[in-house]
Structure formats: C-alpha cells, structure tokens
PDB file of N, CA and C in Angstrom:
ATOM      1  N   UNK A   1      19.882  14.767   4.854  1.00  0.00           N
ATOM      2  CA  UNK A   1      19.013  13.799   4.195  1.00  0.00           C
ATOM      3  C   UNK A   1      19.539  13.514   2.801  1.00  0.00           C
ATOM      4  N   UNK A   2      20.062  12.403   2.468  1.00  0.00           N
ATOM      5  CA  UNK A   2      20.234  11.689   0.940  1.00  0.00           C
ATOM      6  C   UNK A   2      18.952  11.732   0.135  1.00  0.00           C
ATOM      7  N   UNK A   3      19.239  12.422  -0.874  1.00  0.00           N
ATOM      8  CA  UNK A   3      18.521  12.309  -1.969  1.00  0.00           C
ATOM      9  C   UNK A   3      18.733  11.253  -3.036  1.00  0.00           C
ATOM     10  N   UNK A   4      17.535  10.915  -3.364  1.00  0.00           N
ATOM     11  CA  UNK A   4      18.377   9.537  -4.836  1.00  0.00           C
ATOM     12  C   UNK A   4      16.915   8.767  -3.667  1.00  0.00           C
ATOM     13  N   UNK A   5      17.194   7.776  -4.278  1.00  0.00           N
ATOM     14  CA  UNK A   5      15.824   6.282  -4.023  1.00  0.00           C
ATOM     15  C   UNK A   5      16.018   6.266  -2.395  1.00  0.00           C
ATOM     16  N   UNK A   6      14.579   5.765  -1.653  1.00  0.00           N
ATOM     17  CA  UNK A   6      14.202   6.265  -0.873  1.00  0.00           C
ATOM     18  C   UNK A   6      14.450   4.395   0.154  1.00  0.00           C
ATOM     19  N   UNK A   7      13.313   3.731  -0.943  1.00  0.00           N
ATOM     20  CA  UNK A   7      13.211   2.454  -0.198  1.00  0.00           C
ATOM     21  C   UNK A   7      12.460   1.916  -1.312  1.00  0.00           C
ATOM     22  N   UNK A   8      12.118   0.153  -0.707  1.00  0.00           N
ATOM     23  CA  UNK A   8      10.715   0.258  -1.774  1.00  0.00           C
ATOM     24  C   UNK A   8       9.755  -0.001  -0.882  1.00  0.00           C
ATOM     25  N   UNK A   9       9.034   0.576  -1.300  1.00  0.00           N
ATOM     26  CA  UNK A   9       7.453   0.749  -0.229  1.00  0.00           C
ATOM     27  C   UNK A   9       6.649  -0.607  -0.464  1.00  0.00           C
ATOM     28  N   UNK A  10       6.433  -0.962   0.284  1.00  0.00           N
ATOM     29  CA  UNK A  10       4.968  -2.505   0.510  1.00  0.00           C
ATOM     30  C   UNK A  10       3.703  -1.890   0.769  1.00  0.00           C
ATOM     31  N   UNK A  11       2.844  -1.986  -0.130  1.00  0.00           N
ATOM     32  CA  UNK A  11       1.640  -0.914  -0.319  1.00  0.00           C
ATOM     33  C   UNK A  11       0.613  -2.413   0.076  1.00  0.00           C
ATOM     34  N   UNK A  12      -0.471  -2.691   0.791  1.00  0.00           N
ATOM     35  CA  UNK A  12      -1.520  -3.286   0.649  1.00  0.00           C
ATOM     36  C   UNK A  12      -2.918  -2.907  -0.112  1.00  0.00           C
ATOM     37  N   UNK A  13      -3.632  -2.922  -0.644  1.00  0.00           N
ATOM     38  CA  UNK A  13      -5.109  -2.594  -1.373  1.00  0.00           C
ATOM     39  C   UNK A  13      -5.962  -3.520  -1.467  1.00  0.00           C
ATOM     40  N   UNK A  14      -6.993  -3.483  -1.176  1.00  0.00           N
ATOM     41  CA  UNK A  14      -8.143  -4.561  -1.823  1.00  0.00           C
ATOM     42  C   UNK A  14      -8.149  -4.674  -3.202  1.00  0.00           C
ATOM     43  N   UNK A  15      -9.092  -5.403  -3.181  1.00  0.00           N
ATOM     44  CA  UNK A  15      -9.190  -6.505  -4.771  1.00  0.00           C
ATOM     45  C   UNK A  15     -10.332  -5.300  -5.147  1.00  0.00           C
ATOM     46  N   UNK A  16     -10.691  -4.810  -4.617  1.00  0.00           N
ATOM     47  CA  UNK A  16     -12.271  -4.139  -5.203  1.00  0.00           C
ATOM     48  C   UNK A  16     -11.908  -3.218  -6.309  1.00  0.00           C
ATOM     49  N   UNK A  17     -12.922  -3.232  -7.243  1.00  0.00           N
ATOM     50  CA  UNK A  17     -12.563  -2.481  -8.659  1.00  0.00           C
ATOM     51  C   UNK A  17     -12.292  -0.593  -8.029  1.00  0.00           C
ATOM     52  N   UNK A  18     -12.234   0.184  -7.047  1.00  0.00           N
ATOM     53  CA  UNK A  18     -11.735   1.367  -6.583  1.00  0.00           C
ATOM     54  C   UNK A  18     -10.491   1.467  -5.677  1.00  0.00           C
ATOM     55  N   UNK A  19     -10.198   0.284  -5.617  1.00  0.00           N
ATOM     56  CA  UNK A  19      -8.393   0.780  -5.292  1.00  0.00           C
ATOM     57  C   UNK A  19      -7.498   0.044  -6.480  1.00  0.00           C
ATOM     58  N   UNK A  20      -8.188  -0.681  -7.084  1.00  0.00           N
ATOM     59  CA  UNK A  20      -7.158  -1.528  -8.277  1.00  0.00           C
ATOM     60  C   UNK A  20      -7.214   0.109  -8.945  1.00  0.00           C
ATOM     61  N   UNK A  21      -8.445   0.757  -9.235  1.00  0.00           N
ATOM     62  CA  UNK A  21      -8.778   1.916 -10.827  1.00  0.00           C
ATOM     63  C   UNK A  21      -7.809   3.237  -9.897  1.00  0.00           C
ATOM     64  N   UNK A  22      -7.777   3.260  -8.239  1.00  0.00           N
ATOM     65  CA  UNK A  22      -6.906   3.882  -7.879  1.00  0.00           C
ATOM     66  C   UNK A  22      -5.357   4.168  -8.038  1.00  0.00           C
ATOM     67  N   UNK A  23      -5.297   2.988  -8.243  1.00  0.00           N
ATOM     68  CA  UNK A  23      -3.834   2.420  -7.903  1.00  0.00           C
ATOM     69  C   UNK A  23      -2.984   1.803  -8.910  1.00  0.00           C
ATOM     70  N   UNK A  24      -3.928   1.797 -10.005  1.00  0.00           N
ATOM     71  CA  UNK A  24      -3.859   1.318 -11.681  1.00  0.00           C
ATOM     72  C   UNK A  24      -2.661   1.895 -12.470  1.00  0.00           C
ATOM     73  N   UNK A  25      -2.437   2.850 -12.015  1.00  0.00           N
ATOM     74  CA  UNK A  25      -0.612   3.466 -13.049  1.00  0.00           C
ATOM     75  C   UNK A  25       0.213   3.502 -12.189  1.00  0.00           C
ATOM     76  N   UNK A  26       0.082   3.219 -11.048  1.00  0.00           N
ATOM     77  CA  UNK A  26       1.114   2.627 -10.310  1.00  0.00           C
ATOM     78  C   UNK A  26       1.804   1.036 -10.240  1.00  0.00           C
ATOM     79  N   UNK A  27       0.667   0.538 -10.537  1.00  0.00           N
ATOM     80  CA  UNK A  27       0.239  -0.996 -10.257  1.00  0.00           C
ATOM     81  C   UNK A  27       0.808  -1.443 -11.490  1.00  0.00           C
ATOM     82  N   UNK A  28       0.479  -0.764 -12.947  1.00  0.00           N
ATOM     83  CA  UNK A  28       1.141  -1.105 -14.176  1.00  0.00           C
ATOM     84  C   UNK A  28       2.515  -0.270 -14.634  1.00  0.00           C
ATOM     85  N   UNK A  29       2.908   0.129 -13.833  1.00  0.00           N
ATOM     86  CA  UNK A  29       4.214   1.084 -13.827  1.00  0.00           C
ATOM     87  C   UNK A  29       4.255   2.082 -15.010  1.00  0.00           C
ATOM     88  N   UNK A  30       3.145   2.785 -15.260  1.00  0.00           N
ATOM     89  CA  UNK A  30       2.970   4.052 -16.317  1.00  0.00           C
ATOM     90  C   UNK A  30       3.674   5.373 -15.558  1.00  0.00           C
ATOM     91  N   UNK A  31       3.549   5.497 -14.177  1.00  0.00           N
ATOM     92  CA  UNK A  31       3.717   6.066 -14.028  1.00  0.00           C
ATOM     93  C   UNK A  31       5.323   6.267 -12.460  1.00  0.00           C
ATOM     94  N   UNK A  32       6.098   7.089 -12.434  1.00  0.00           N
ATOM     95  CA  UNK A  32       6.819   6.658 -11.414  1.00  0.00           C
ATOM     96  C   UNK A  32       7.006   7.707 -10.098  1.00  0.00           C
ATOM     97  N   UNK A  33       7.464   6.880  -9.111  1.00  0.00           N
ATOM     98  CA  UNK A  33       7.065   8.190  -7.683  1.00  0.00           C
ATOM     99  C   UNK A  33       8.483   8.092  -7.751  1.00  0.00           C
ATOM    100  N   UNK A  34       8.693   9.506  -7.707  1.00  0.00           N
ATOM    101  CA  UNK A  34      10.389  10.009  -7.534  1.00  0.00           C
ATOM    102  C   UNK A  34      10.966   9.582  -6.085  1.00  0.00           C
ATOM    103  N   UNK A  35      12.323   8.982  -6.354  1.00  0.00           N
ATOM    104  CA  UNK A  35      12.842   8.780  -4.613  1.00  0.00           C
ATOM    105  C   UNK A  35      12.332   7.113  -4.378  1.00  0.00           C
ATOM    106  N   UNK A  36      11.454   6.761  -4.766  1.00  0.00           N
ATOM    107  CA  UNK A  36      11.319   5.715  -4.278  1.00  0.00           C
ATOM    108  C   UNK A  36      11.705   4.536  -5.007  1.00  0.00           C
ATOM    109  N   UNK A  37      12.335   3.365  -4.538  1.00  0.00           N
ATOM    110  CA  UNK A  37      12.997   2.399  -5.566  1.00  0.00           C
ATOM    111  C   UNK A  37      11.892   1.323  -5.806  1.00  0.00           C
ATOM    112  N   UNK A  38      11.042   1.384  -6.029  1.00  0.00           N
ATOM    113  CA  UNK A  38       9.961   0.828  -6.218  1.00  0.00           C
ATOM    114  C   UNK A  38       9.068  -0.084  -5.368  1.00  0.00           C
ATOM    115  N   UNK A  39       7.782  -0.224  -5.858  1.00  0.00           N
ATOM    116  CA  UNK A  39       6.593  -0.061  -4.895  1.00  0.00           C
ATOM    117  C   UNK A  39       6.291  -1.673  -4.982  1.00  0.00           C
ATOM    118  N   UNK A  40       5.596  -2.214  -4.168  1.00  0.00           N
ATOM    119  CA  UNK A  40       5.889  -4.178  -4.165  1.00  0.00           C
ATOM    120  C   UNK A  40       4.237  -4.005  -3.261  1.00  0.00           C
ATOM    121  N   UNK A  41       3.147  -4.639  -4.385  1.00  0.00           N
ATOM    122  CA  UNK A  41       1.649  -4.270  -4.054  1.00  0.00           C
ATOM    123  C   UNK A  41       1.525  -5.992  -3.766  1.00  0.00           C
ATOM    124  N   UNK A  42       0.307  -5.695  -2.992  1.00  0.00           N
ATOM    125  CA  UNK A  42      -0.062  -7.284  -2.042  1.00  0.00           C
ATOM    126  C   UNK A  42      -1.771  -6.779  -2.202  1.00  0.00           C
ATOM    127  N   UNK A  43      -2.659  -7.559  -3.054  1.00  0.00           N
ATOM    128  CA  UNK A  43      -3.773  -7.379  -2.965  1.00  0.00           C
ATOM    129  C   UNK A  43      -4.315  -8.159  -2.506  1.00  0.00           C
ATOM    130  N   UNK A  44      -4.954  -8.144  -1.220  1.00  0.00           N
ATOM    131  CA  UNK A  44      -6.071  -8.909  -0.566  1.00  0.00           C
ATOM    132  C   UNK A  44      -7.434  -8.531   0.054  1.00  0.00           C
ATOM    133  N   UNK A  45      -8.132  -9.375   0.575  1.00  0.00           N
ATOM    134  CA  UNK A  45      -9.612  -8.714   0.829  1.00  0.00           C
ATOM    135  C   UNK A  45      -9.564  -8.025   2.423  1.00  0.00           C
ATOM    136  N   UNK A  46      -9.859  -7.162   2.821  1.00  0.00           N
ATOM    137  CA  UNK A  46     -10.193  -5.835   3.879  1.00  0.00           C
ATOM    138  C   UNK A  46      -9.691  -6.784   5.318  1.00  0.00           C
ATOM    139  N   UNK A  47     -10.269  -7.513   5.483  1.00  0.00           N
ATOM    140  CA  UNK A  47      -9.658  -8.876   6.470  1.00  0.00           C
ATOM    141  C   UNK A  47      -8.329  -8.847   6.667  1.00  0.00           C
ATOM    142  N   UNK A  48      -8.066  -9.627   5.915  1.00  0.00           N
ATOM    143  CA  UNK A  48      -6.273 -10.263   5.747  1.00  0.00           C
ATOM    144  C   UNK A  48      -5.702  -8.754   5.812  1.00  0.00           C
ATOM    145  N   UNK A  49      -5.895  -7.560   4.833  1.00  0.00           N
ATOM    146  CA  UNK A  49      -5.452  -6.214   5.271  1.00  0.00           C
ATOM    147  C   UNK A  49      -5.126  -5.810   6.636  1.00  0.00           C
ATOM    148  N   UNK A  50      -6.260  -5.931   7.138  1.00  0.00           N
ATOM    149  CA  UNK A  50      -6.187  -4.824   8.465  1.00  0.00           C
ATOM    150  C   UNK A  50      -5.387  -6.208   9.394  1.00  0.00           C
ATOM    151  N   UNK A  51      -5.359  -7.786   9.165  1.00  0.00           N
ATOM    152  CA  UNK A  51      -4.631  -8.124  10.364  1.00  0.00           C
ATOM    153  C   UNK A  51      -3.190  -8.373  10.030  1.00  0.00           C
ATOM    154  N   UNK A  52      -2.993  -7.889   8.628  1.00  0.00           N
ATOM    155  CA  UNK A  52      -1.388  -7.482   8.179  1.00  0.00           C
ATOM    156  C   UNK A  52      -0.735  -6.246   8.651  1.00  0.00           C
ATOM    157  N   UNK A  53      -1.961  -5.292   8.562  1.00  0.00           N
ATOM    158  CA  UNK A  53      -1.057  -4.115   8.641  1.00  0.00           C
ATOM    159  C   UNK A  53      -1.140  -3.957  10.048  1.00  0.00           C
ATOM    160  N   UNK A  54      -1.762  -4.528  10.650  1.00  0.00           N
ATOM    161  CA  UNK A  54      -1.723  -4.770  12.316  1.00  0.00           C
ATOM    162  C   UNK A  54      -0.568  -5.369  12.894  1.00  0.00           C
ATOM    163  N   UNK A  55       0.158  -5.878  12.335  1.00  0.00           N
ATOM    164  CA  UNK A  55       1.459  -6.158  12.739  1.00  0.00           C
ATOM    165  C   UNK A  55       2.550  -6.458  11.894  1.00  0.00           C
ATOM    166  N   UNK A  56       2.597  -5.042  11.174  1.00  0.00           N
ATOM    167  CA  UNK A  56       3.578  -4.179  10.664  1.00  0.00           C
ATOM    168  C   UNK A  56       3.546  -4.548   9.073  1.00  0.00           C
ATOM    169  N   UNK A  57       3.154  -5.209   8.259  1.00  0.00           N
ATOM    170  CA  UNK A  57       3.427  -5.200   7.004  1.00  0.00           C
ATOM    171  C   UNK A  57       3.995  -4.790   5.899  1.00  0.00           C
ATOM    172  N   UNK A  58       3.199  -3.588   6.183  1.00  0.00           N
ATOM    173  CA  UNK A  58       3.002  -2.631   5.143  1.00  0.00           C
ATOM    174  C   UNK A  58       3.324  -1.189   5.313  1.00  0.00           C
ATOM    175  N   UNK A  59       3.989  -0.656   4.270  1.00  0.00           N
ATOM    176  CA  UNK A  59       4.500   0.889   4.957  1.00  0.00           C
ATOM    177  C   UNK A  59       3.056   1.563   4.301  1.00  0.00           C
ATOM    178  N   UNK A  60       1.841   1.172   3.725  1.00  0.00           N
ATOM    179  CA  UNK A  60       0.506   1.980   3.790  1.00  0.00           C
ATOM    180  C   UNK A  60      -0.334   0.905   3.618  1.00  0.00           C
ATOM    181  N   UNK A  61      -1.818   0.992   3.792  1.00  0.00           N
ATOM    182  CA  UNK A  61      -2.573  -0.108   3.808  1.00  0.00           C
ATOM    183  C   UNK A  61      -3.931   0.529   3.435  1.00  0.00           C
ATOM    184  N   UNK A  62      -4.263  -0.081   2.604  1.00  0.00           N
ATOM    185  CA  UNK A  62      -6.073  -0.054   3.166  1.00  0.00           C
ATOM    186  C   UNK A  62      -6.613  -0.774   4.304  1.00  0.00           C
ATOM    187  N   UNK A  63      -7.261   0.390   4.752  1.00  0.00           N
ATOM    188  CA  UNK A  63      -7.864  -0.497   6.431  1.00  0.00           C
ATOM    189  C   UNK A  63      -9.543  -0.212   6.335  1.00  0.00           C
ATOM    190  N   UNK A  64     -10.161  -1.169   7.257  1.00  0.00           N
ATOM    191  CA  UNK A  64     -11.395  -0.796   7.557  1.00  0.00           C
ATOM    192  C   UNK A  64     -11.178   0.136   8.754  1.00  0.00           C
ATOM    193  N   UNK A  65     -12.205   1.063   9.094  1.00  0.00           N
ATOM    194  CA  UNK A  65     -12.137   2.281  10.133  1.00  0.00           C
ATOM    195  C   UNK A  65     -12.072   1.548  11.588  1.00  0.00           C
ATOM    196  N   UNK A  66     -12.573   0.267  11.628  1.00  0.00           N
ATOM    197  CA  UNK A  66     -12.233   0.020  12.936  1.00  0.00           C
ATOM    198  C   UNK A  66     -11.035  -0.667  13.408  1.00  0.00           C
ATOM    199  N   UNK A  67      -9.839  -1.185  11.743  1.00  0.00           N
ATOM    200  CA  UNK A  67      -8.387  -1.497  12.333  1.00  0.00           C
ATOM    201  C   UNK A  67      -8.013  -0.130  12.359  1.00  0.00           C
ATOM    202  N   UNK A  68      -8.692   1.113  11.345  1.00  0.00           N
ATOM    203  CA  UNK A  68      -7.758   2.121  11.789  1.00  0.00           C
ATOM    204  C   UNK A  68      -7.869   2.539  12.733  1.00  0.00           C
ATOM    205  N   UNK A  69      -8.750   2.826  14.237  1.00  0.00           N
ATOM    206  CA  UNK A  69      -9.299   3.231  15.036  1.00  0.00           C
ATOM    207  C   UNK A  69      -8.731   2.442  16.090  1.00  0.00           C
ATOM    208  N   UNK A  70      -8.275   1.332  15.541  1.00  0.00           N
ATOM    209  CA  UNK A  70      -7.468   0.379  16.824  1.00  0.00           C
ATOM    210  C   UNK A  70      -6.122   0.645  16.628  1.00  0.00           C
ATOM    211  N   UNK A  71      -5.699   1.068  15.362  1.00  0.00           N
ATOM    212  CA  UNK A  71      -3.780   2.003  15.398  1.00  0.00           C
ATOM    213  C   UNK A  71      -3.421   3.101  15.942  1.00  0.00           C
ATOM    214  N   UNK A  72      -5.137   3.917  16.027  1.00  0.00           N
ATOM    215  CA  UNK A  72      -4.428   5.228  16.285  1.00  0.00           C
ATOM    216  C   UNK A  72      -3.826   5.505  17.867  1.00  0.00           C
TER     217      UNK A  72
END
C-alpha cells in the first residue's frame, strides 16, 4: 500500500445548520485529513442526496434511513 495522498473524496451533506456546524473545518479548510488530496463538498437537500448517492456519486453521503436501507 502507497502512502502519500490517497484520492480526493466527493463528500455530499445537507444544507441544514448540523452537517454544515459538522463539517465546518473541513468545509473551510482549518483543518486537514492526512492521505487525502482533498475533499470536493456538494451541498444539497436529503432528496437530491440519497438519489445521488444512489447511483454512485459520492465516496460518503448523507442519506435518509430509507436510501440507506435500500443500499444495504
């Protein structure tokens, strides 16, 4: 396994003020995830989420429990 930058990850989140305050020093680059060549965020509402990450989008997503329940 190569060590050094990983990829850059496509993260999805809602607009709602608890994944922005989640996701907030990532989102403003205060802070950095080792390995990874940086993170490329797509904020939209729970909808458009789950029928993105439903066919493949995103390497993580916020989902509602019933797109996650239809991935597993």
């Amino acid at each position: 396994m190569r060590l050094g930058a990983v990829k850059r990850l496509r993260i999805g989140i809602s607009t709602c003020p608890n994944d922005t305050f989640a996701f907030h020093a990532l989102l403003t680059g205060e802070v950095e995830c080792a390995g990874v060549d940086g993170i490329d965020f797509e904020l939209l509402d729970v909808e458009k989420l789950n029928e993105r990450m439903l066919r493949g989008a995103f390497d993580a997503c916020k989902v509602s429990i019933h797109a996650a329940l239809s991935m597993a």
